[in-house]
PDB file of N, CA and C in Angstrom:
ATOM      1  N   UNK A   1       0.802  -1.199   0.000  1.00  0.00           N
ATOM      2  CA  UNK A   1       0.000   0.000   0.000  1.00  0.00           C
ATOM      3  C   UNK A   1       0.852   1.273   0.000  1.00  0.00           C
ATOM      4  N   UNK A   2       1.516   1.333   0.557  1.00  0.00           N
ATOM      5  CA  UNK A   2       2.704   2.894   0.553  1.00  0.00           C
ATOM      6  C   UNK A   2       3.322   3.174  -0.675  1.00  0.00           C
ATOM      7  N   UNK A   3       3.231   1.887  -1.275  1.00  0.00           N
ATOM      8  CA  UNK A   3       3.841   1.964  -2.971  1.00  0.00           C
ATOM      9  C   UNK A   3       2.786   2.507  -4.069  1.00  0.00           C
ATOM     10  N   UNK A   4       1.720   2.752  -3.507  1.00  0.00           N
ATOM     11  CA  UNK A   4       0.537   2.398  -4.543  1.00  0.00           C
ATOM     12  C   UNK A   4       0.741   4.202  -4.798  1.00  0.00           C
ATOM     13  N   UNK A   5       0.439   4.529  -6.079  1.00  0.00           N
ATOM     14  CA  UNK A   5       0.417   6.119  -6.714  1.00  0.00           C
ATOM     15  C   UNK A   5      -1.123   6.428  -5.877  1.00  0.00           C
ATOM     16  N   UNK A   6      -1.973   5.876  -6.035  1.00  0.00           N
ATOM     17  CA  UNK A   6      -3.674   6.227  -5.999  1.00  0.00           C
ATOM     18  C   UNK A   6      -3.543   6.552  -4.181  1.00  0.00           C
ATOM     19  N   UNK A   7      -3.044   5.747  -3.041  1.00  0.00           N
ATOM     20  CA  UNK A   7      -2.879   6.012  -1.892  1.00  0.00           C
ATOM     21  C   UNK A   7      -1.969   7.319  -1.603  1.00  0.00           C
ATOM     22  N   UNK A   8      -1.084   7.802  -2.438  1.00  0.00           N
ATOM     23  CA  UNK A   8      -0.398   8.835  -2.456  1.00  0.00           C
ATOM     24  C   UNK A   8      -1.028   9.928  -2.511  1.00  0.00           C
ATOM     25  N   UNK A   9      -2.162   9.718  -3.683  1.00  0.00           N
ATOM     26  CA  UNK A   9      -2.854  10.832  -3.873  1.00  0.00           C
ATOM     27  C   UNK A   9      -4.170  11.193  -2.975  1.00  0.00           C
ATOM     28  N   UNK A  10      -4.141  10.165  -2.702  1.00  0.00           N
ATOM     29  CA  UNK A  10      -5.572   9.942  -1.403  1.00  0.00           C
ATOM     30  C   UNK A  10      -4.880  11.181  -0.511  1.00  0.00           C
ATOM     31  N   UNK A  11      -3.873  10.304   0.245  1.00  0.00           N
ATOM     32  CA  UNK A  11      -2.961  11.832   0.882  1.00  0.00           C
ATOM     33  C   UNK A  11      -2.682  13.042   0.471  1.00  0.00           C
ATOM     34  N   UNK A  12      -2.835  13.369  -0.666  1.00  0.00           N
ATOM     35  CA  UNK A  12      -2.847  14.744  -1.140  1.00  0.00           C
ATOM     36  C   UNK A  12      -4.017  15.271  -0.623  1.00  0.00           C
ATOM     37  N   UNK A  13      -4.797  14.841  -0.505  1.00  0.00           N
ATOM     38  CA  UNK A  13      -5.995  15.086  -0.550  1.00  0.00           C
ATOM     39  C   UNK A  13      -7.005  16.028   0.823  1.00  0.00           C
ATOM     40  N   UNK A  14      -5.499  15.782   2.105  1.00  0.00           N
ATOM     41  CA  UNK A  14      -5.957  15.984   3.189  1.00  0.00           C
ATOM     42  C   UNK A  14      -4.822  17.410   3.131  1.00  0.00           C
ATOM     43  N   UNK A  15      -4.325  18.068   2.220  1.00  0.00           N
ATOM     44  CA  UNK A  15      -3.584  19.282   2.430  1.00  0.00           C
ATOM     45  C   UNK A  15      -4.516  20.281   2.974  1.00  0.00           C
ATOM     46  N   UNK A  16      -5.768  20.434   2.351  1.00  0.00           N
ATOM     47  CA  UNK A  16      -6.650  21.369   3.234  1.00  0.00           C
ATOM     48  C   UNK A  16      -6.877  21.402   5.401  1.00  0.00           C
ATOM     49  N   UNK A  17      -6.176  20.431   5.492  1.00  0.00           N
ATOM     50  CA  UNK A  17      -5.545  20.343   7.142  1.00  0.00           C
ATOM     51  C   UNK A  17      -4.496  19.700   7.571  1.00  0.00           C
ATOM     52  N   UNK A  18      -3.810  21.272   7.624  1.00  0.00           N
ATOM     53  CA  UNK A  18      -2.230  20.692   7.758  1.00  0.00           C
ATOM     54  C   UNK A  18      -1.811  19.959   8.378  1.00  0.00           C
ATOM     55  N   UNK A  19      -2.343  19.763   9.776  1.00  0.00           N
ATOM     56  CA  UNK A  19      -1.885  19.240  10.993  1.00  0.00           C
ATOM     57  C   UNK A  19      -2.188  17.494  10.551  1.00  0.00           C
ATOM     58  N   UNK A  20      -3.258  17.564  10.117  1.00  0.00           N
ATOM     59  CA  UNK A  20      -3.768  16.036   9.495  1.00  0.00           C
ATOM     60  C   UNK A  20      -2.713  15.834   9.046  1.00  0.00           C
ATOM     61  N   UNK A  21      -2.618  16.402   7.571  1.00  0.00           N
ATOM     62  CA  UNK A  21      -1.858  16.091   6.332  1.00  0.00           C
ATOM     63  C   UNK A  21      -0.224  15.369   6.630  1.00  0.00           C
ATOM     64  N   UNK A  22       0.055  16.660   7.861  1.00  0.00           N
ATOM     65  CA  UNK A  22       1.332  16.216   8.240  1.00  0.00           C
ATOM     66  C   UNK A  22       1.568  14.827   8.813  1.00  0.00           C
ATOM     67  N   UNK A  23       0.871  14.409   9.741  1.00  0.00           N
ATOM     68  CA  UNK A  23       0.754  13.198  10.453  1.00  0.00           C
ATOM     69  C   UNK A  23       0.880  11.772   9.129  1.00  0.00           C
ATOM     70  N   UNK A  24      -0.253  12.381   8.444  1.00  0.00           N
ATOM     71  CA  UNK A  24      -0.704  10.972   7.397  1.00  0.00           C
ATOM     72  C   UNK A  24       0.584  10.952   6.645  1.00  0.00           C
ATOM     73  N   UNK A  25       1.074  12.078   6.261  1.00  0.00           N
ATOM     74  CA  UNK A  25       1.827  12.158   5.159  1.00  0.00           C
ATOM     75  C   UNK A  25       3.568  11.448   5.701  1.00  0.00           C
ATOM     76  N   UNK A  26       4.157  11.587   7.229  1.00  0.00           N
ATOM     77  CA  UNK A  26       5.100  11.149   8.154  1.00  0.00           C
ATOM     78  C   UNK A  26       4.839   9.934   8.013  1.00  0.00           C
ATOM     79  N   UNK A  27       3.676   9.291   8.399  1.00  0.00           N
ATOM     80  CA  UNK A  27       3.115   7.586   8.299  1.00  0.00           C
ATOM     81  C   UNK A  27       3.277   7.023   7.058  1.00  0.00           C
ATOM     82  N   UNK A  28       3.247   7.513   5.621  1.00  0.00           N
ATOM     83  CA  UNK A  28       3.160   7.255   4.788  1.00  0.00           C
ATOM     84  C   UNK A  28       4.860   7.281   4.437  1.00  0.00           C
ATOM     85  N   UNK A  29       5.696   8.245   4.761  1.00  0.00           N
ATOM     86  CA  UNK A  29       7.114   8.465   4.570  1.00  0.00           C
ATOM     87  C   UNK A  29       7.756   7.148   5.774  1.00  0.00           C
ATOM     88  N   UNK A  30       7.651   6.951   6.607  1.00  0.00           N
ATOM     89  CA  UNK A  30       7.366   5.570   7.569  1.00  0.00           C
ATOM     90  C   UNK A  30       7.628   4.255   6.714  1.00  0.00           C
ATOM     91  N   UNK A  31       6.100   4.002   6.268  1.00  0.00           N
ATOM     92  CA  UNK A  31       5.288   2.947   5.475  1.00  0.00           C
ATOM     93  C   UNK A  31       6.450   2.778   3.971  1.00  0.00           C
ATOM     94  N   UNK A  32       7.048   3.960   3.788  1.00  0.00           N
ATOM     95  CA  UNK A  32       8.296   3.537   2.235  1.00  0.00           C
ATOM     96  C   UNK A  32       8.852   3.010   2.949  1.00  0.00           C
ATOM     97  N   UNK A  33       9.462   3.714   3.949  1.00  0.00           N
ATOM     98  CA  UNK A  33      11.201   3.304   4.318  1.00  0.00           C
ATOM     99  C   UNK A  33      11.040   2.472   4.467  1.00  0.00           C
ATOM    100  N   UNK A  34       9.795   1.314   5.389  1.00  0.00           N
ATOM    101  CA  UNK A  34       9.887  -0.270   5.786  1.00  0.00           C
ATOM    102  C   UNK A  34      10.144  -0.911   4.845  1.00  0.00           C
ATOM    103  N   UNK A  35       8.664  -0.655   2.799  1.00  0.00           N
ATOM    104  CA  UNK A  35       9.010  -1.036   2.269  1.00  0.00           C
ATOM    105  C   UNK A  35      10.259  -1.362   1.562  1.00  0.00           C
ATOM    106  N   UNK A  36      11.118  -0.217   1.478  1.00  0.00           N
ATOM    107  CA  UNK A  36      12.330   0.014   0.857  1.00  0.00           C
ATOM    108  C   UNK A  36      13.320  -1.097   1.674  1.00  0.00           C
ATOM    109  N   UNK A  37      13.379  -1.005   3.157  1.00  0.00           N
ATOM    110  CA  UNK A  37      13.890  -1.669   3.874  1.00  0.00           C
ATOM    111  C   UNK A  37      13.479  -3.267   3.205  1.00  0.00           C
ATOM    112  N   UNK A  38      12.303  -4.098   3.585  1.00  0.00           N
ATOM    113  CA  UNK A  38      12.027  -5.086   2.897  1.00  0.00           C
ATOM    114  C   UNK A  38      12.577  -5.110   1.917  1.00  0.00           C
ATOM    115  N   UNK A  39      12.561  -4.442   0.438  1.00  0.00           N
ATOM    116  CA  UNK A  39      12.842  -4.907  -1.094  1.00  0.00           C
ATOM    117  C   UNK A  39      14.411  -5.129  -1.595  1.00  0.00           C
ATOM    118  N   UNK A  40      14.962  -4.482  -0.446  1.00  0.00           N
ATOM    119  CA  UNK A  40      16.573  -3.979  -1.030  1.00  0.00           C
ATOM    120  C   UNK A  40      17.176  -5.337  -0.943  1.00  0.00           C
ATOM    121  N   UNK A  41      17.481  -5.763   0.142  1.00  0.00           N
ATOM    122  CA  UNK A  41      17.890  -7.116  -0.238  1.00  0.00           C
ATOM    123  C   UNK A  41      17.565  -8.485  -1.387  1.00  0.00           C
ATOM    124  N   UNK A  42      16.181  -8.077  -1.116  1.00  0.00           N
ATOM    125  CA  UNK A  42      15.334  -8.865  -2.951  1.00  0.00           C
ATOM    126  C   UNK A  42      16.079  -8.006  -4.070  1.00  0.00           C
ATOM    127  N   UNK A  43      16.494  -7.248  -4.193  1.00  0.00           N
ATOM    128  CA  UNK A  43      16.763  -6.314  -5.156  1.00  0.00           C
ATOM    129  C   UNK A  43      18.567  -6.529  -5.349  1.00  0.00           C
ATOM    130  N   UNK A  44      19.229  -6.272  -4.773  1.00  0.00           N
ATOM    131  CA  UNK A  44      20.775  -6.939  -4.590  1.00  0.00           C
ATOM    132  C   UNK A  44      20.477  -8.314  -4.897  1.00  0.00           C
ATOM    133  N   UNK A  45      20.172  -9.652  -4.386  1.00  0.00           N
ATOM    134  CA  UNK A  45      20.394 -10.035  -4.798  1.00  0.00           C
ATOM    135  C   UNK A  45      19.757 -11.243  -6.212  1.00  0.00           C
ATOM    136  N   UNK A  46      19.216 -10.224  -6.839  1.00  0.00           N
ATOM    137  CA  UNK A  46      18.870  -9.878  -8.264  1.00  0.00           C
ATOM    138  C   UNK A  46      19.983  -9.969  -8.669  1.00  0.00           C
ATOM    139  N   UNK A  47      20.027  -8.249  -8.459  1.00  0.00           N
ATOM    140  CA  UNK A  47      21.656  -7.865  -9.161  1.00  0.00           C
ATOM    141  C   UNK A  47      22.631  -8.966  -9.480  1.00  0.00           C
ATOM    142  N   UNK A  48      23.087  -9.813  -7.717  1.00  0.00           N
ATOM    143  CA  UNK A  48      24.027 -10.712  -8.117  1.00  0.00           C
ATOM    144  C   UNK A  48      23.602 -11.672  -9.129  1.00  0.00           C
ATOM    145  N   UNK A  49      22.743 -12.209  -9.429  1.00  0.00           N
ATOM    146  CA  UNK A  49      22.238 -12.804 -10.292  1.00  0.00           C
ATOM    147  C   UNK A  49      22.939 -12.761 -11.575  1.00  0.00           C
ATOM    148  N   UNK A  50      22.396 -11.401 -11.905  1.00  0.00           N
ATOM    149  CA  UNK A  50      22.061 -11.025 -13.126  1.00  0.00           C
ATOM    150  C   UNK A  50      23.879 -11.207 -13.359  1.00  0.00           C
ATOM    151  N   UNK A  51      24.334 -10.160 -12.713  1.00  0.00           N
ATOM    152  CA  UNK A  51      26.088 -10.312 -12.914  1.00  0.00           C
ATOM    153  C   UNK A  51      26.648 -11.926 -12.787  1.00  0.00           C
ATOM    154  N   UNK A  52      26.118 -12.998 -12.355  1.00  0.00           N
ATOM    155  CA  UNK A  52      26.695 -14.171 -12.598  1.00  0.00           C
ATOM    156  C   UNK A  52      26.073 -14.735 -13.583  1.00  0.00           C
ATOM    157  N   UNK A  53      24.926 -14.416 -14.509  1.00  0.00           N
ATOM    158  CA  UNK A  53      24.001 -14.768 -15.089  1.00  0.00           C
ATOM    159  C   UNK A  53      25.289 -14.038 -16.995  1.00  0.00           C
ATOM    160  N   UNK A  54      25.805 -13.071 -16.349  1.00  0.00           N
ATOM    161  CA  UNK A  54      26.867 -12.952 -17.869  1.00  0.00           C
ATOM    162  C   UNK A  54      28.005 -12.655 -17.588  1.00  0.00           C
ATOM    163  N   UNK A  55      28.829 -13.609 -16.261  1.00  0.00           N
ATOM    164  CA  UNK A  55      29.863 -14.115 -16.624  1.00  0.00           C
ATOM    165  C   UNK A  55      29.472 -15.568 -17.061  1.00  0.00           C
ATOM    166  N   UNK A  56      28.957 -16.440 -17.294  1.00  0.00           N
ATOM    167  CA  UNK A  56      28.711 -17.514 -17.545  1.00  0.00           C
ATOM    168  C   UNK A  56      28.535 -17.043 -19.173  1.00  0.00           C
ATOM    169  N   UNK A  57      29.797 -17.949 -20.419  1.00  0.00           N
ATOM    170  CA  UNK A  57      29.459 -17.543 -21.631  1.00  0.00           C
ATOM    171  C   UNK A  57      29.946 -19.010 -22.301  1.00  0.00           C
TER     172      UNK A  57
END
């Protein structure tokens, strides 16, 4: 869900109260970093993959 564009914009949505906006919008900056945290290691080791995937010829 923190990845999703349409939930992003949902949060735009609450700029008419800042104090809201701010809160949702911190939770939502939160909600990446975990994701980001989760994916990076799926994501490296991809990478290694891919780099042993063309030394092999």
């Amino acid at each position: 869900m923190p990845t999703d564009y349409g939930v992003l914009c949902l949060v735009f949505l609450l700029l008419g109260w800042p104090a809201l906006f701010t809160i949702v919008y911190g939770l939502f900056f939160v909600a990446n970093l975990g994701a980001l945290a989760i994916a990076l290691p799926r994501w490296f080791r991809q990478m290694r993959e891919l780099g042993r995937k063309s030394d092999v010829r």
